[in-house]
Protein backbone atom coordinates (compact mmCIF):
# COMPACT_ATOMS: atom_id res chain seq x y z
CA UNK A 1 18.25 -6.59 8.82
CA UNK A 2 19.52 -8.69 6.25
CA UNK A 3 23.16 -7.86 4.25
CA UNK A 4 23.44 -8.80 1.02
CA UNK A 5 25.50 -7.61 -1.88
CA UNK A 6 26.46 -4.45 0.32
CA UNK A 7 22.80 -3.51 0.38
CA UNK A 8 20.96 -3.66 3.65
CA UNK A 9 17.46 -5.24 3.40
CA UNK A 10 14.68 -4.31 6.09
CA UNK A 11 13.02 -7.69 7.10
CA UNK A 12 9.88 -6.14 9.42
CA UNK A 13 8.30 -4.22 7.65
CA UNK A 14 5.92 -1.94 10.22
CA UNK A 15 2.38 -1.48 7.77
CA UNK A 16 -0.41 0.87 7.97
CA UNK A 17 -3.61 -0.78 6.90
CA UNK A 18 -6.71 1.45 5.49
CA UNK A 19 -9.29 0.36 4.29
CA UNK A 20 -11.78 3.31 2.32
CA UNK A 21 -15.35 2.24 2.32
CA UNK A 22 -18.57 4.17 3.38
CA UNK A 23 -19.83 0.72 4.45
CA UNK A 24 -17.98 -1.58 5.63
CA UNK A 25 -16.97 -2.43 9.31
CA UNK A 26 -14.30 -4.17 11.22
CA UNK A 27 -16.56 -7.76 11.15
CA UNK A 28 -17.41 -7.21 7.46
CA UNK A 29 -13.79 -5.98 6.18
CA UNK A 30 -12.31 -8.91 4.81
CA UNK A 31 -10.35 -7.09 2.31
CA UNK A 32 -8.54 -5.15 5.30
CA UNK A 33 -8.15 -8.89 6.85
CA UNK A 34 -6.61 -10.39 4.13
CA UNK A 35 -3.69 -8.04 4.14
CA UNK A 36 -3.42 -8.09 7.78
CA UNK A 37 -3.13 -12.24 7.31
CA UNK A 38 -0.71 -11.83 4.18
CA UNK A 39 1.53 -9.45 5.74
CA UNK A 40 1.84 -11.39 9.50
CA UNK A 41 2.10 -14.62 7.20
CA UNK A 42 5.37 -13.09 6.18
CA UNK A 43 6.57 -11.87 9.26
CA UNK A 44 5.22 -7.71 9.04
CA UNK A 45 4.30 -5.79 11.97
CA UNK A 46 0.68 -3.84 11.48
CA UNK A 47 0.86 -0.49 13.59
CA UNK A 48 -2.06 0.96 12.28
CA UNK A 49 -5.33 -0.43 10.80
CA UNK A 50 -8.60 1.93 9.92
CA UNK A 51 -11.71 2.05 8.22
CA UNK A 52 -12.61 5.41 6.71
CA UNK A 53 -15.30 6.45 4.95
CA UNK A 54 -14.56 7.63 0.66
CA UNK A 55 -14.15 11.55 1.75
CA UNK A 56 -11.18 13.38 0.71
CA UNK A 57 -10.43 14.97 4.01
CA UNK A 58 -10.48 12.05 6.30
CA UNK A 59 -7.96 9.99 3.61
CA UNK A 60 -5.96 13.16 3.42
CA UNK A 61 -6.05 13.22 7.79
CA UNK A 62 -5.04 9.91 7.83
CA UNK A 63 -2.19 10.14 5.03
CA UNK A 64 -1.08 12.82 7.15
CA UNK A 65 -0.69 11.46 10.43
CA UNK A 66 0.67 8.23 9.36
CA UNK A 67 3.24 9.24 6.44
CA UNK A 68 4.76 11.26 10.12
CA UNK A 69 4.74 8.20 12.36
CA UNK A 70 7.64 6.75 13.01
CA UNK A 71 6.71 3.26 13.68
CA UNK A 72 5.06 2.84 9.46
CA UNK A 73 7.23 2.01 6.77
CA UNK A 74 4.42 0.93 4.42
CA UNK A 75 0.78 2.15 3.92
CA UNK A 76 -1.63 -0.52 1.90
CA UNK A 77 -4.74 1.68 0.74
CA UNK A 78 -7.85 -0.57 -0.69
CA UNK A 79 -11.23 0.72 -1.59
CA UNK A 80 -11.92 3.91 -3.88
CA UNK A 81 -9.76 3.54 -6.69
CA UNK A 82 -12.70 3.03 -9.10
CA UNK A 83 -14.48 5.77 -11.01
CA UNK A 84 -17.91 6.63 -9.00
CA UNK A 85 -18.57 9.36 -7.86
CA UNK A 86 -17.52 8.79 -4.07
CA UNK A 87 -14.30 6.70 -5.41
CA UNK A 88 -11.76 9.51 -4.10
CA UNK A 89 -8.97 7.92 -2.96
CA UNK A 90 -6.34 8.00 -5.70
CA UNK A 91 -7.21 12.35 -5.61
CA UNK A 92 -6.89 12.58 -1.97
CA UNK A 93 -3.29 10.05 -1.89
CA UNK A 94 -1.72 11.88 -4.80
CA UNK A 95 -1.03 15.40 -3.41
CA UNK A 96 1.41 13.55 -0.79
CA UNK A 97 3.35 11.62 -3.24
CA UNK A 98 7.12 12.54 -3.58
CA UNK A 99 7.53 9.74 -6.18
CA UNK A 100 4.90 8.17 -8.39
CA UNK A 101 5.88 4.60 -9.22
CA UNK A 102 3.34 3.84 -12.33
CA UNK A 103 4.45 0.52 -13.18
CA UNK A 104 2.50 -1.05 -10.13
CA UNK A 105 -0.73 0.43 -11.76
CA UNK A 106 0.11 -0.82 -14.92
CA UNK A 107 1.39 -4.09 -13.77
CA UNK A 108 -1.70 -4.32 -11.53
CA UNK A 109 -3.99 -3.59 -14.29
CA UNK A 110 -2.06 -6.28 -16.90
CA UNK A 111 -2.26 -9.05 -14.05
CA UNK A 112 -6.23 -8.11 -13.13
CA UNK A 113 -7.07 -8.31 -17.01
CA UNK A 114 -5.23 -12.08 -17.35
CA UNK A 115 -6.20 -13.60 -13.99
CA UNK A 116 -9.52 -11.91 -11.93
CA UNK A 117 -11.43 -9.70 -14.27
CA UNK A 118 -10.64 -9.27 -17.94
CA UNK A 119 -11.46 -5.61 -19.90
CA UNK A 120 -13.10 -4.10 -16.61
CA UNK A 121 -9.57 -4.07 -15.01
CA UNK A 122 -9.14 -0.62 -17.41
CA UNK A 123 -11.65 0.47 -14.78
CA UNK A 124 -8.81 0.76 -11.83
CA UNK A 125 -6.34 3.26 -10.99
CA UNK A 126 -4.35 1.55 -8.12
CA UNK A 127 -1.37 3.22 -8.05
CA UNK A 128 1.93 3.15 -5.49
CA UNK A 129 4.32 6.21 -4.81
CA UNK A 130 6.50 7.38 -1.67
CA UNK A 131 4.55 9.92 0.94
CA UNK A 132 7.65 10.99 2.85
CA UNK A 133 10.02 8.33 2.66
CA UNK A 134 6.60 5.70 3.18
CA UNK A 135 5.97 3.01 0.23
CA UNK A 136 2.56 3.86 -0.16
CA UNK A 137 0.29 1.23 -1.99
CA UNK A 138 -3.18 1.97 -3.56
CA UNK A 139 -5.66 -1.55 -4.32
CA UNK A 140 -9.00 -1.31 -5.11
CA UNK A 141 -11.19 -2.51 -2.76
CA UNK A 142 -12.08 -6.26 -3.81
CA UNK A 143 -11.20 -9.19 -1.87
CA UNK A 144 -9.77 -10.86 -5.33
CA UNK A 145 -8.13 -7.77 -5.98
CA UNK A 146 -6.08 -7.44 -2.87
CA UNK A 147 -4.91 -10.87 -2.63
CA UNK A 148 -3.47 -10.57 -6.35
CA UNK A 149 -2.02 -7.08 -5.67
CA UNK A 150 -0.38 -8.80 -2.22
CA UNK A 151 0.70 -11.71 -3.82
CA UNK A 152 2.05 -10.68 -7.06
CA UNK A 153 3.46 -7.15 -6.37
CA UNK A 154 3.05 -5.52 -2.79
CA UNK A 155 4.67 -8.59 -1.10
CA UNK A 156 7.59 -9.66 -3.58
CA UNK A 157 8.94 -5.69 -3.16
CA UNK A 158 7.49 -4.07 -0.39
CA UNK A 159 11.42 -4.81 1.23
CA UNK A 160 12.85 -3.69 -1.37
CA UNK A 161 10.64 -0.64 -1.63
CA UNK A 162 11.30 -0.10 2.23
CA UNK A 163 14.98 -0.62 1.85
CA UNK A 164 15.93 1.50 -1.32
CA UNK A 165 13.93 4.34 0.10
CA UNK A 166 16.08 3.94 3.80
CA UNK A 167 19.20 2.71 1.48
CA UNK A 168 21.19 6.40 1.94
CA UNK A 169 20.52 6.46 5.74
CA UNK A 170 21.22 2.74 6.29
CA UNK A 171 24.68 3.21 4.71
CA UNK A 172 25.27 5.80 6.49
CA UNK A 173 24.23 3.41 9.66
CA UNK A 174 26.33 0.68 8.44
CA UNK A 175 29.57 2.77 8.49
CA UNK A 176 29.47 3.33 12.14
């Protein structure tokens, strides 16, 4: 932990990694990869990592159990944030969401228009809220797309995230 203008900043942060596709696998998931690499680049512990097919109740199982395990502070979602028919994730995340944070949709959404895919970035609805006291994190599924969510968002304030949400309890910590 790192103490800085009497805030306390988590440095590990301990990630949940799903990826939400009917077809890919563990070989063929380089989406789920590339988070795994961007997070332990930075020094992030992954306790979890799953592939899951696009159907409401296995995304809602898995939100479940990990939002309740104690060794996940973070949850990074890709795949199903489009608008098919078997894109489901945002509806299945949403129900456990505490706090909605829209600007990382929006902000998302401005940075996929400038740099990856122009006008079809209205397409997306990535979105990030807190699922009991977890920074949850919604990408679509794209290999472009994940790198400029980690990069440009999910990265610079997943700690932050982490330690405002823990910020209370940490005090509290700090005053023993």
């Amino acid at each position: 932990m790192n103490h800085c203008h009497n805030k306390t900043i988590i440095n590990q942060i301990r990630c949940a990694i799903i990826t939400v596709s009917d077809t890919r696998t563990e070989q063929t998931d380089h989406s789920g990869h590339t988070i795994r690499s961007l997070l332990e680049q930075e020094g992030h512990s992954i306790s979890l990592y799953e592939i899951i097919p696009d159907e409401v109740d296995q995304i809602q199982k898995l939100m479940e159990t990990s939002t309740h395990r104690k060794d996940i502070d973070a949850i990074i979602i890709n795949g199903g944030t489009g608008i098919s028919q078997r894109d489901v994730t945002i509806e299945a995340i949403r129900p456990y969401f505490q706090k909605e944070l829209p600007g990382f949709g929006e902000i998302f959404r401005y940075l996929s228009y400038q740099y990856d895919i122009g006008s079809k970035a209205i397409l997306s609805r990535a979105i990030c809220g807190v699922a009991n006291n977890r920074i949850v994190f919604s990408v679509p599924g794209s290999t472009k797309a994940v790198k400029l969510a980690m990069e440009k968002l999910i990265l610079p304030e997943m700690k932050h995230a982490v330690s405002e949400i823990h910020k209370d309890r940490l005090k509290k910590e700090d005053e023993r």
